[in-house]
PDB file of N, CA and C in Angstrom:
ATOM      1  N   UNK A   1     123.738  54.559  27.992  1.00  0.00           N
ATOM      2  CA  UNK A   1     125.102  54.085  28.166  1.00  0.00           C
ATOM      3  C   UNK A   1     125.331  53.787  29.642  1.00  0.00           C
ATOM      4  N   UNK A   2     126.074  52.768  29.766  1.00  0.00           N
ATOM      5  CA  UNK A   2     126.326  52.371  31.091  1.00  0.00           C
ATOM      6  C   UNK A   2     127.585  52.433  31.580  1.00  0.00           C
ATOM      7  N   UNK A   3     127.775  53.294  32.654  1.00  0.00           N
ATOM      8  CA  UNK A   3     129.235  53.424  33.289  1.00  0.00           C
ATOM      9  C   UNK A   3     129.443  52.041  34.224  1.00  0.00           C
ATOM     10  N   UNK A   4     130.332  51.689  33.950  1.00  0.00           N
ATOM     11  CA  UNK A   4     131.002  50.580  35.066  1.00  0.00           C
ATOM     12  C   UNK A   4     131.280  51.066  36.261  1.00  0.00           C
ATOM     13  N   UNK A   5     130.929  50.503  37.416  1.00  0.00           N
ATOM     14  CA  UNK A   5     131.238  51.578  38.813  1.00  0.00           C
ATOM     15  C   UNK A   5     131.800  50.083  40.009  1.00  0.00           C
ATOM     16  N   UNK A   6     132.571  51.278  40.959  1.00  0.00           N
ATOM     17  CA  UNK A   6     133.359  50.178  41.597  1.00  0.00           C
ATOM     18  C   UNK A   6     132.173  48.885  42.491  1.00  0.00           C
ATOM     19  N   UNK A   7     131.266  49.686  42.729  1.00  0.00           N
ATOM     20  CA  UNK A   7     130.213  48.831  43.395  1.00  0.00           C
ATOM     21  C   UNK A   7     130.097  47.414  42.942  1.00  0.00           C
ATOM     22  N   UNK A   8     129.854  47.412  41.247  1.00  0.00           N
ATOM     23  CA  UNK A   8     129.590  45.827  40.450  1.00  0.00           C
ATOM     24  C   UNK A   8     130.724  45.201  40.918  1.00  0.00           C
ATOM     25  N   UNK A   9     131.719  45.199  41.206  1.00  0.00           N
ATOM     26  CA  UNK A   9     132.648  44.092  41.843  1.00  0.00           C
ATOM     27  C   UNK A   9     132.373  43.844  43.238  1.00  0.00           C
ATOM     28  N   UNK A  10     132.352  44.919  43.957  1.00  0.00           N
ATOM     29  CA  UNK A  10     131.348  44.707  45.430  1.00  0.00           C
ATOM     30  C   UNK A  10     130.767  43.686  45.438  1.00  0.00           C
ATOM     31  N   UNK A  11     129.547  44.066  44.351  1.00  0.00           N
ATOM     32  CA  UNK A  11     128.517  43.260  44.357  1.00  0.00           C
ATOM     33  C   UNK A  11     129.046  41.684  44.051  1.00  0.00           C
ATOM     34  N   UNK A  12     129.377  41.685  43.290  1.00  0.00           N
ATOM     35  CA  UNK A  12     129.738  39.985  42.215  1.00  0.00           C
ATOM     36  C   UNK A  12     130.686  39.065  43.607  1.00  0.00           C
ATOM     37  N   UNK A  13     132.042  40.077  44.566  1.00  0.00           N
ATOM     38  CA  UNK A  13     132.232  39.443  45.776  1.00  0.00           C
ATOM     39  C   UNK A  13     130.985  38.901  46.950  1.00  0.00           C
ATOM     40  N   UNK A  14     130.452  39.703  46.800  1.00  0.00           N
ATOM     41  CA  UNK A  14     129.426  39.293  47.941  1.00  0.00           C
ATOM     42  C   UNK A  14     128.356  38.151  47.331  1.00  0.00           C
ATOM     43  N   UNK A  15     128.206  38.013  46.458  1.00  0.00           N
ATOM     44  CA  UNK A  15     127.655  37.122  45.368  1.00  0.00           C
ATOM     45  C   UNK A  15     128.118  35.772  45.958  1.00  0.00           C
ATOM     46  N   UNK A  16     129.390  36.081  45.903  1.00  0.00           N
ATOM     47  CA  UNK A  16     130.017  34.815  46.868  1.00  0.00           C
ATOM     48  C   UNK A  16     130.187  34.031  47.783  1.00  0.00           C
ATOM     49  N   UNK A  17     129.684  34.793  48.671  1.00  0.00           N
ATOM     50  CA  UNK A  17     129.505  34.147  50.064  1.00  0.00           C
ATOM     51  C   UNK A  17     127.915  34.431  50.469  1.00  0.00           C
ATOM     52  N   UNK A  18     127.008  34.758  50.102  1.00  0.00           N
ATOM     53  CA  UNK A  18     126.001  35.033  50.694  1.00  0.00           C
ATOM     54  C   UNK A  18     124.657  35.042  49.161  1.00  0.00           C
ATOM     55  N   UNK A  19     123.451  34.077  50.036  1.00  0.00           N
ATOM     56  CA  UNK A  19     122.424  33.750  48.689  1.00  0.00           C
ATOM     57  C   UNK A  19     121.835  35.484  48.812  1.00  0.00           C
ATOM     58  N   UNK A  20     121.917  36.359  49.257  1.00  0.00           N
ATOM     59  CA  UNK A  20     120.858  37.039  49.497  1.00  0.00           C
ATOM     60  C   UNK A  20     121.819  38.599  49.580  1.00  0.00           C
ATOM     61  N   UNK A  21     121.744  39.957  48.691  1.00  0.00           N
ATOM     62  CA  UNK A  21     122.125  40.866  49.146  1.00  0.00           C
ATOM     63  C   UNK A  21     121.096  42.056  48.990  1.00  0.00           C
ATOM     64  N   UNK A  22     121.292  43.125  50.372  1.00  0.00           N
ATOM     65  CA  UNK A  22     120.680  44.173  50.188  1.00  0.00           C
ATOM     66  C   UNK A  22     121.149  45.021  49.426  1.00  0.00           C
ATOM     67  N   UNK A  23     120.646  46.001  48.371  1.00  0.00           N
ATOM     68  CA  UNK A  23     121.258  46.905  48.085  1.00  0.00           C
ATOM     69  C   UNK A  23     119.670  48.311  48.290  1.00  0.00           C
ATOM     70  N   UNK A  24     121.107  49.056  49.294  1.00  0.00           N
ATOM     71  CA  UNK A  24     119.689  50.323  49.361  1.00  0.00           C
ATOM     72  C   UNK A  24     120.436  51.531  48.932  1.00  0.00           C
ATOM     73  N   UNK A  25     119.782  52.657  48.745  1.00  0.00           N
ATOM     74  CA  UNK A  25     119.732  53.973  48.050  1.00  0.00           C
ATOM     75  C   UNK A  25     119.139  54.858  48.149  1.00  0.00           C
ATOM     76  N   UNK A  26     119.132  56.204  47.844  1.00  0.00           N
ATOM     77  CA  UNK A  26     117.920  57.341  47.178  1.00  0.00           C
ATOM     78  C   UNK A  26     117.788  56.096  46.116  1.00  0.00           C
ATOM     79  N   UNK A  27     116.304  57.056  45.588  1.00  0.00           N
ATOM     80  CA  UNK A  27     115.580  56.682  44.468  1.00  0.00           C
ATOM     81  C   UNK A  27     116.495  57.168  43.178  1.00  0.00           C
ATOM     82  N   UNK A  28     116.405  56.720  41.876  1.00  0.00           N
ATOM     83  CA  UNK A  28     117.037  57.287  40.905  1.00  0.00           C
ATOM     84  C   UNK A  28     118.588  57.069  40.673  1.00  0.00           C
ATOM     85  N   UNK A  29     119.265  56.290  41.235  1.00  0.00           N
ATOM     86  CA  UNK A  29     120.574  56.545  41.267  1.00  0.00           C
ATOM     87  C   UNK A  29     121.361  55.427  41.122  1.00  0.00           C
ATOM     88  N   UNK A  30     120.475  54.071  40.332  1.00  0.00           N
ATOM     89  CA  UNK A  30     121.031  53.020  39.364  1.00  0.00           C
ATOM     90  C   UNK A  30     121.131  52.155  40.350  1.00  0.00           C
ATOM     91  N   UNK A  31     120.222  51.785  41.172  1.00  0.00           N
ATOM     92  CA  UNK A  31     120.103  50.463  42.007  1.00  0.00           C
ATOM     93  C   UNK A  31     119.850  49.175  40.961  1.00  0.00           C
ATOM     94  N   UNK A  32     118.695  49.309  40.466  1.00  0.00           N
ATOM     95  CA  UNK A  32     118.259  48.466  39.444  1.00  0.00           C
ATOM     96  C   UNK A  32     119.083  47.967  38.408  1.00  0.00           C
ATOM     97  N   UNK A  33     119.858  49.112  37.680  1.00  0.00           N
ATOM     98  CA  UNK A  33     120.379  48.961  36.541  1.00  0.00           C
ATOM     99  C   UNK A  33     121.892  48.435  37.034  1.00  0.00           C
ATOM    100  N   UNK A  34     122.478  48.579  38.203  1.00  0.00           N
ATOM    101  CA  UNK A  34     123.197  47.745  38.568  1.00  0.00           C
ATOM    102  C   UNK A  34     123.567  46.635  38.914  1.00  0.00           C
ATOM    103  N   UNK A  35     122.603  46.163  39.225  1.00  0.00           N
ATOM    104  CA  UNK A  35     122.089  44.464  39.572  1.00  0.00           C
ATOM    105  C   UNK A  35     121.606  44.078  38.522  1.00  0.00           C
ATOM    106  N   UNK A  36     121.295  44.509  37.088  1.00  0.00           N
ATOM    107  CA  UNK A  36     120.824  43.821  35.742  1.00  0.00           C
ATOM    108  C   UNK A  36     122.093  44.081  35.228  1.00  0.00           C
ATOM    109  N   UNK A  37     122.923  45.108  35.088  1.00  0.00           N
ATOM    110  CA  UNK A  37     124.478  45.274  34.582  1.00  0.00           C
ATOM    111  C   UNK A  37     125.493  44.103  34.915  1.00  0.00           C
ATOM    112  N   UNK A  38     125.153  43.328  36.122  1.00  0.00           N
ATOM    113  CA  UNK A  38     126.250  43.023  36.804  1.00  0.00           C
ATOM    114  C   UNK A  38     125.888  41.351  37.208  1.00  0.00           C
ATOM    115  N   UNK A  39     124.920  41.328  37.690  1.00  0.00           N
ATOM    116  CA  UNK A  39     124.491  40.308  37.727  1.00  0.00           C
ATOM    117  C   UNK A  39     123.471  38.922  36.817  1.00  0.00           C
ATOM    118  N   UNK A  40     122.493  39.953  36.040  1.00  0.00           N
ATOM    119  CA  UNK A  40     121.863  38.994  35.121  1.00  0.00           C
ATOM    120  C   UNK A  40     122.697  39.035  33.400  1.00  0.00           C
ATOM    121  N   UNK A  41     123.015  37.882  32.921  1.00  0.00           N
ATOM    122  CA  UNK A  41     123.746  37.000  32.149  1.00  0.00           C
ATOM    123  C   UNK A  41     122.704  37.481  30.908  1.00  0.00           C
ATOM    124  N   UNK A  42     123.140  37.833  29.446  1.00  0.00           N
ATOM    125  CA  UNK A  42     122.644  37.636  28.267  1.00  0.00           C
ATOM    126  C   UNK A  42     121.580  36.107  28.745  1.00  0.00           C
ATOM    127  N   UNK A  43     120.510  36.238  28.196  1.00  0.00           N
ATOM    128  CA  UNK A  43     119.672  34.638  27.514  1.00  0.00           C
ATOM    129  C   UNK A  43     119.520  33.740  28.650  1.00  0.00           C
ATOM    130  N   UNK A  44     119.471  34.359  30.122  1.00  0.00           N
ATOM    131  CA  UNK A  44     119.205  33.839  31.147  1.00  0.00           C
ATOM    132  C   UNK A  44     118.105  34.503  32.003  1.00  0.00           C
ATOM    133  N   UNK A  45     117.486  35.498  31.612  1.00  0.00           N
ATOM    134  CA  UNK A  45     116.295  35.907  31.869  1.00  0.00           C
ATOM    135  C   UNK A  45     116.824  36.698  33.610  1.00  0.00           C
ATOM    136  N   UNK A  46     115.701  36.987  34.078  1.00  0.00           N
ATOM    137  CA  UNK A  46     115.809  37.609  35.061  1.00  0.00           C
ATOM    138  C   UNK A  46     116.043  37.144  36.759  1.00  0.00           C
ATOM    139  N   UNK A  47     116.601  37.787  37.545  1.00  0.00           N
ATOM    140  CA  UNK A  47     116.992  37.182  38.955  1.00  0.00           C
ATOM    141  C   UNK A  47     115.881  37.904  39.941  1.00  0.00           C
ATOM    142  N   UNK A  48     115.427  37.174  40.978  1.00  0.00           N
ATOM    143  CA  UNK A  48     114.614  37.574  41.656  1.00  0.00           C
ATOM    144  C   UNK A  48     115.010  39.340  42.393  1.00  0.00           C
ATOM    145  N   UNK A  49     114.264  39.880  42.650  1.00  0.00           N
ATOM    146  CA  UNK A  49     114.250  41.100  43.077  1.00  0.00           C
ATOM    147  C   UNK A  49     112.975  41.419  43.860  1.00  0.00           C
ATOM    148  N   UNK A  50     113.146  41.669  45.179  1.00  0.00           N
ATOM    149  CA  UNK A  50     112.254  42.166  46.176  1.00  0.00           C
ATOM    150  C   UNK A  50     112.037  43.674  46.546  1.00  0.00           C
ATOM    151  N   UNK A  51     111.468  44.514  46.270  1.00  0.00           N
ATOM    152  CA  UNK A  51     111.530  46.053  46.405  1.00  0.00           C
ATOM    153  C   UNK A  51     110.468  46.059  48.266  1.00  0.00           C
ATOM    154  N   UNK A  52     111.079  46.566  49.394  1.00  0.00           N
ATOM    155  CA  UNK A  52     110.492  46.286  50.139  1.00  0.00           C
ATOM    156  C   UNK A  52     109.602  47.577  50.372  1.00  0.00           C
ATOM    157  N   UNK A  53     109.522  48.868  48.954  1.00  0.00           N
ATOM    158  CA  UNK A  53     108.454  49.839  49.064  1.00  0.00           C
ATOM    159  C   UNK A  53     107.011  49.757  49.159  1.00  0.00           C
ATOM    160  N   UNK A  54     107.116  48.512  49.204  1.00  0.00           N
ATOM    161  CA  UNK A  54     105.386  47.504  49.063  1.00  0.00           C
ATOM    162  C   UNK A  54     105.032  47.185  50.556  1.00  0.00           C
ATOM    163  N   UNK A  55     104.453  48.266  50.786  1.00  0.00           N
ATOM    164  CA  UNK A  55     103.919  48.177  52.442  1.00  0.00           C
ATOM    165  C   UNK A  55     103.450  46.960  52.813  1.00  0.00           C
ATOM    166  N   UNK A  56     102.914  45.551  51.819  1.00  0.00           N
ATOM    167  CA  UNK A  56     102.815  44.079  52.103  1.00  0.00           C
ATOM    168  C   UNK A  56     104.093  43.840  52.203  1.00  0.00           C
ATOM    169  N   UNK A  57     104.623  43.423  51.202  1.00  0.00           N
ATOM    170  CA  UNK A  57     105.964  43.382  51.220  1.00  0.00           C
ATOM    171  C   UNK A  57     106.997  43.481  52.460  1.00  0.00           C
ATOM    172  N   UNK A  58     107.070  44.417  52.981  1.00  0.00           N
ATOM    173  CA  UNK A  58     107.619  45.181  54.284  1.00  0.00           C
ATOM    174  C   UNK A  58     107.439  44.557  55.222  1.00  0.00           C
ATOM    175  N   UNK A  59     105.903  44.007  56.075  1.00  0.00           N
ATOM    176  CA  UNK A  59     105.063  43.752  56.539  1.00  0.00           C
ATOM    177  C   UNK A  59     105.710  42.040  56.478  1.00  0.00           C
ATOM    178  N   UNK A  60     105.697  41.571  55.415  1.00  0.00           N
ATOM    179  CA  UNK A  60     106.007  39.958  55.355  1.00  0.00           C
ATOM    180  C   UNK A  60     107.459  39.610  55.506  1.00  0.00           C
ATOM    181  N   UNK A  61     108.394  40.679  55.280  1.00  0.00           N
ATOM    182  CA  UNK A  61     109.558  40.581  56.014  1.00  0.00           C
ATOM    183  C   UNK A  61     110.211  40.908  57.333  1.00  0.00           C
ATOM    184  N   UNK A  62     108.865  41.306  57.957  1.00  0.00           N
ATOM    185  CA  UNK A  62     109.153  41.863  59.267  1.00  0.00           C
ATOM    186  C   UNK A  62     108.527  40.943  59.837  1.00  0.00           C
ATOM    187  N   UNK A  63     107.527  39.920  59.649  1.00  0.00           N
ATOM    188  CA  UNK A  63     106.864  39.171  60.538  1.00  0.00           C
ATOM    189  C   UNK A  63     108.315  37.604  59.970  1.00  0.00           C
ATOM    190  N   UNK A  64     108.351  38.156  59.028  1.00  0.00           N
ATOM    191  CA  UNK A  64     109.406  36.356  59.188  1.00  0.00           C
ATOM    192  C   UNK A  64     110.815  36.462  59.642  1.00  0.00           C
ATOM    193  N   UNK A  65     111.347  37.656  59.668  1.00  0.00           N
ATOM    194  CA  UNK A  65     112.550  38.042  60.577  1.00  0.00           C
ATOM    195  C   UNK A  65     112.362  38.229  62.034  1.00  0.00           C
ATOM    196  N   UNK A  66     110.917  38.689  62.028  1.00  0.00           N
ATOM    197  CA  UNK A  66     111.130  39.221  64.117  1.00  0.00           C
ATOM    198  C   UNK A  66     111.658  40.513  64.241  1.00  0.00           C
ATOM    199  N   UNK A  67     112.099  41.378  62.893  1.00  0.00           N
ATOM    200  CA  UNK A  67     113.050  42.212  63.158  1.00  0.00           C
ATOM    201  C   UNK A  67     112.660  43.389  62.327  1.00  0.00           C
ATOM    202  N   UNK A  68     112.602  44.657  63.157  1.00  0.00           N
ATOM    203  CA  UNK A  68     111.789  45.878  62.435  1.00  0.00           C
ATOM    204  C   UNK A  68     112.712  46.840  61.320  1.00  0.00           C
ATOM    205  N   UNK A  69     112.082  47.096  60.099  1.00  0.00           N
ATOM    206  CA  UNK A  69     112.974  47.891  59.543  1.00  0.00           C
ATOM    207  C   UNK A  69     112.684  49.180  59.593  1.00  0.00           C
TER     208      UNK A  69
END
């Protein structure tokens, strides 16, 4: 079951002005399931998602920003 939380409107505003949002966290505590709750549409399949726990990953966003996380 899924609780509605004030964040999904957060989210869906910022949706608005910007192609790209971070969302960070502890582990476990409905990052994922909030951005599939809120953002991906019945019969429209899935929206890109970058997890930057992928030490490549990390690595390829730090060399194309210039900027250390």
């Amino acid at each position: 079951m899924y609780l509605k939380r004030h964040a999904a409107q957060a989210l869906l505003d910022l949706k608005k002005h910007f192609s790209v949002v971070l969302i960070t966290g502890p582990r476990q505590v409905g990052k994922t399931t909030l951005i599939e709750e809120t953002l991906v549409k019945p019969g429209e399949g899935k929206i890109a998602q970058v997890s930057l726990d992928d030490p490549v990953l990390l690595q390829a966003a730090q060399d194309e920003s210039g900027r250390v996380f």
